[in-house]
Protein backbone atom coordinates (compact mmCIF):
# COMPACT_ATOMS: atom_id res chain seq x y z
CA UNK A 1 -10.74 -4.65 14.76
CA UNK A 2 -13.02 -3.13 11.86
CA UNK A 3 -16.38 -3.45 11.45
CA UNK A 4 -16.86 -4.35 8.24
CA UNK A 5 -20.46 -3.78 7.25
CA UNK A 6 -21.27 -1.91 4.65
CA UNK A 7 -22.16 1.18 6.76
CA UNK A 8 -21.11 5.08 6.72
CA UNK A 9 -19.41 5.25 10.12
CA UNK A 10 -17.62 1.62 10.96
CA UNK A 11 -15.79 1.32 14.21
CA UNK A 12 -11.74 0.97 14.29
CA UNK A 13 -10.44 -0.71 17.68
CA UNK A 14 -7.09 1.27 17.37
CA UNK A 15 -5.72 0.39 20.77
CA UNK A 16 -6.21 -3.06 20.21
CA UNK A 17 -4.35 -2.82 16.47
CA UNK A 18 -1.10 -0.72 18.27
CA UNK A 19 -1.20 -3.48 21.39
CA UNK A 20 -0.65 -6.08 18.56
CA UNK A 21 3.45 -7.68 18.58
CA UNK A 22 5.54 -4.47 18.38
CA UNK A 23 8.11 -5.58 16.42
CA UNK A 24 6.04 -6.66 13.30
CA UNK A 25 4.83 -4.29 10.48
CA UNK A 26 0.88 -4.50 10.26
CA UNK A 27 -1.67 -3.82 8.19
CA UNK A 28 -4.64 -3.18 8.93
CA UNK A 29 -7.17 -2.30 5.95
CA UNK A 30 -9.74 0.20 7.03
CA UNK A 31 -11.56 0.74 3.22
CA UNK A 32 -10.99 -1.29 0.21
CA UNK A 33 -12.89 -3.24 -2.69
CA UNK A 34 -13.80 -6.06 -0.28
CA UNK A 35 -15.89 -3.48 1.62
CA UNK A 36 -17.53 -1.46 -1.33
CA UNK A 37 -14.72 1.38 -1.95
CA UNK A 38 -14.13 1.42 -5.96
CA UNK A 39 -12.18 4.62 -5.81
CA UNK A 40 -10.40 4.89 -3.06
CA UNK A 41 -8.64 2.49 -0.59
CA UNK A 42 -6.87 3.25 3.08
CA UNK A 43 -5.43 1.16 5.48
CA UNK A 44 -3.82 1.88 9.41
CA UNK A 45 0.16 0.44 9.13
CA UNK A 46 2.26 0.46 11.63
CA UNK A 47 6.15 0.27 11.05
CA UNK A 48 8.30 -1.58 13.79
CA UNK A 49 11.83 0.12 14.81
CA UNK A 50 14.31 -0.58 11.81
CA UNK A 51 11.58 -1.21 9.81
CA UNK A 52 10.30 0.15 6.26
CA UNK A 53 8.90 -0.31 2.93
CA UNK A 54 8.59 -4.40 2.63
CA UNK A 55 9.46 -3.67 -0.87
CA UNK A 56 12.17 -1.22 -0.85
CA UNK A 57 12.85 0.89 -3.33
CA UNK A 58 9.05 1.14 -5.20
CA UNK A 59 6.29 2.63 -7.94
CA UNK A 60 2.60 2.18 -7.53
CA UNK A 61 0.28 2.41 -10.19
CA UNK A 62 -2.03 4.69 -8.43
CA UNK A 63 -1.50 7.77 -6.21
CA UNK A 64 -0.17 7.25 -2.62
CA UNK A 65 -0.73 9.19 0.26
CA UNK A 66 0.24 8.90 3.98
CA UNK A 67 -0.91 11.35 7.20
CA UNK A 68 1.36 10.33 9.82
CA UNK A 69 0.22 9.73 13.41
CA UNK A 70 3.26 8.74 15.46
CA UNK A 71 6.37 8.55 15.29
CA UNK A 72 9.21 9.75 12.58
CA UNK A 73 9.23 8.17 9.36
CA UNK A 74 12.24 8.65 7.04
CA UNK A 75 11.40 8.64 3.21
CA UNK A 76 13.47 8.67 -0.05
CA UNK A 77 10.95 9.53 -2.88
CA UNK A 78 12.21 10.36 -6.06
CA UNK A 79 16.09 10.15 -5.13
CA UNK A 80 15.35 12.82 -1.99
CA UNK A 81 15.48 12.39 1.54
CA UNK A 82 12.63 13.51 3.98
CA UNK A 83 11.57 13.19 7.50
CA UNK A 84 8.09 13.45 8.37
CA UNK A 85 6.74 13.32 11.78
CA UNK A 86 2.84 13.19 13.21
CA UNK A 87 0.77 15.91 11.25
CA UNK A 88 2.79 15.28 8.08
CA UNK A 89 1.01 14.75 4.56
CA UNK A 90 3.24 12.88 2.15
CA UNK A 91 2.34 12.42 -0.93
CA UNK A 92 3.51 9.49 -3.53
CA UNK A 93 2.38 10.50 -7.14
CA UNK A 94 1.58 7.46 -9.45
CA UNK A 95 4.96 5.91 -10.75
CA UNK A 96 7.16 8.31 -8.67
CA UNK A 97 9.83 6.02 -6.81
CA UNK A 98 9.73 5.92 -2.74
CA UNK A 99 10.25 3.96 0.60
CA UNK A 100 9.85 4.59 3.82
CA UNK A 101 12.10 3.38 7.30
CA UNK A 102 11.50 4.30 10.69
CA UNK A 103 15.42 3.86 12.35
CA UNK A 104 14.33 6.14 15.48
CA UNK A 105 11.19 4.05 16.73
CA UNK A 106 8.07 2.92 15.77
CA UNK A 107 5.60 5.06 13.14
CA UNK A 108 2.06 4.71 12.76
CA UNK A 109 0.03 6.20 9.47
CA UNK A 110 -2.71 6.25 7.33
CA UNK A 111 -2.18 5.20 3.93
CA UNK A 112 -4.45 5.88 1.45
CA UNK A 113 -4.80 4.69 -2.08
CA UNK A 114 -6.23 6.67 -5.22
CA UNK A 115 -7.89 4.61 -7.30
CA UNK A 116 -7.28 1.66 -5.25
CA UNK A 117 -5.32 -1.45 -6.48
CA UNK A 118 -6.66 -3.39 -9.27
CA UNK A 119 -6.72 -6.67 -8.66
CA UNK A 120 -4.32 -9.17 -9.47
CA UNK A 121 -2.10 -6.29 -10.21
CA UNK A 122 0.98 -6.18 -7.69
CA UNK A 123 0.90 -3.12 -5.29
CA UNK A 124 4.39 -2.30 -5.67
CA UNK A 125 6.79 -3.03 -7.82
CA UNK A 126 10.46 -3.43 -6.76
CA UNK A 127 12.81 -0.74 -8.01
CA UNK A 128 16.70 -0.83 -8.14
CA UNK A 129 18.00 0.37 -5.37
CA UNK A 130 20.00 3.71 -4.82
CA UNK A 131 23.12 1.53 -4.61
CA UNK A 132 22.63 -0.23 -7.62
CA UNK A 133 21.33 3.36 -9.59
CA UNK A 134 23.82 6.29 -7.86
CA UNK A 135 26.04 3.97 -5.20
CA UNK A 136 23.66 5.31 -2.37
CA UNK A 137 23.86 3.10 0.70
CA UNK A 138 20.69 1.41 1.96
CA UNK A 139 18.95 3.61 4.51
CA UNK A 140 20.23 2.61 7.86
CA UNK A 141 19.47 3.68 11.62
């Protein structure tokens, strides 16, 4: 689906990627330490319907950012709701709590990573959730 090489322009078979099952969350990484990025990492995900954050509730210990392409993904970051739809920029700063859930259909996005994961370091780390910190119910379609 990638080429991996260590080249400038590397070829992403997106079609084949979306064709994949539809009801599984994927992850495909498009730039990471495995390919030569030290600074930066970004992958393609794509969120089933009634589907979200594998982690729920979450912190990073880097910045997070997402550029939707399809579909509407619902977020909670920080204790506020937001939709964001294709064209949207969302932004996770480092530490900041967050998930996302797409309850209306399936969302495709960019996610990018700054600096990107170190390893043997989880990638997220499990908050309480809103129920358990304000009685908030879980998100829900």
């Amino acid at each position: 689906m990638t080429d991996r090489r260590d080249t400038p322009v590397r070829h992403i078979d997106r079609d084949a990627f979306v064709a994949r099952a539809a009801d599984e969350r994927l992850s495909l990484p498009l730039l990471d330490r495995a390919t030569g990025a030290d600074r930066v990492s970004a992958s393609l995900i794509r969120t089933p319907t009634g589907g979200g954050s594998p982690e729920g509730l979450h912190t990073h210990a880097f910045e997070q950012i997402f550029y939707v392409l399809e579909g509407l993904m619902h977020l909670e970051i920080d204790e506020e709701r937001h939709v964001a739809g294709p064209g949207s920029l969302v932004v996770f700063p480092e530490g900041v709590p967050h998930r996302n859930w797409a309850p209306e259909g399936p969302t495709l996005h960019l996610s990018i990573n700054v600096p990107p994961p170190a390893e043997g370091v989880p990638v997220a780390v499990p908050v309480a959730a809103p129920v358990e910190r304000k009685g908030w119910l879980r998100p829900s379609s």
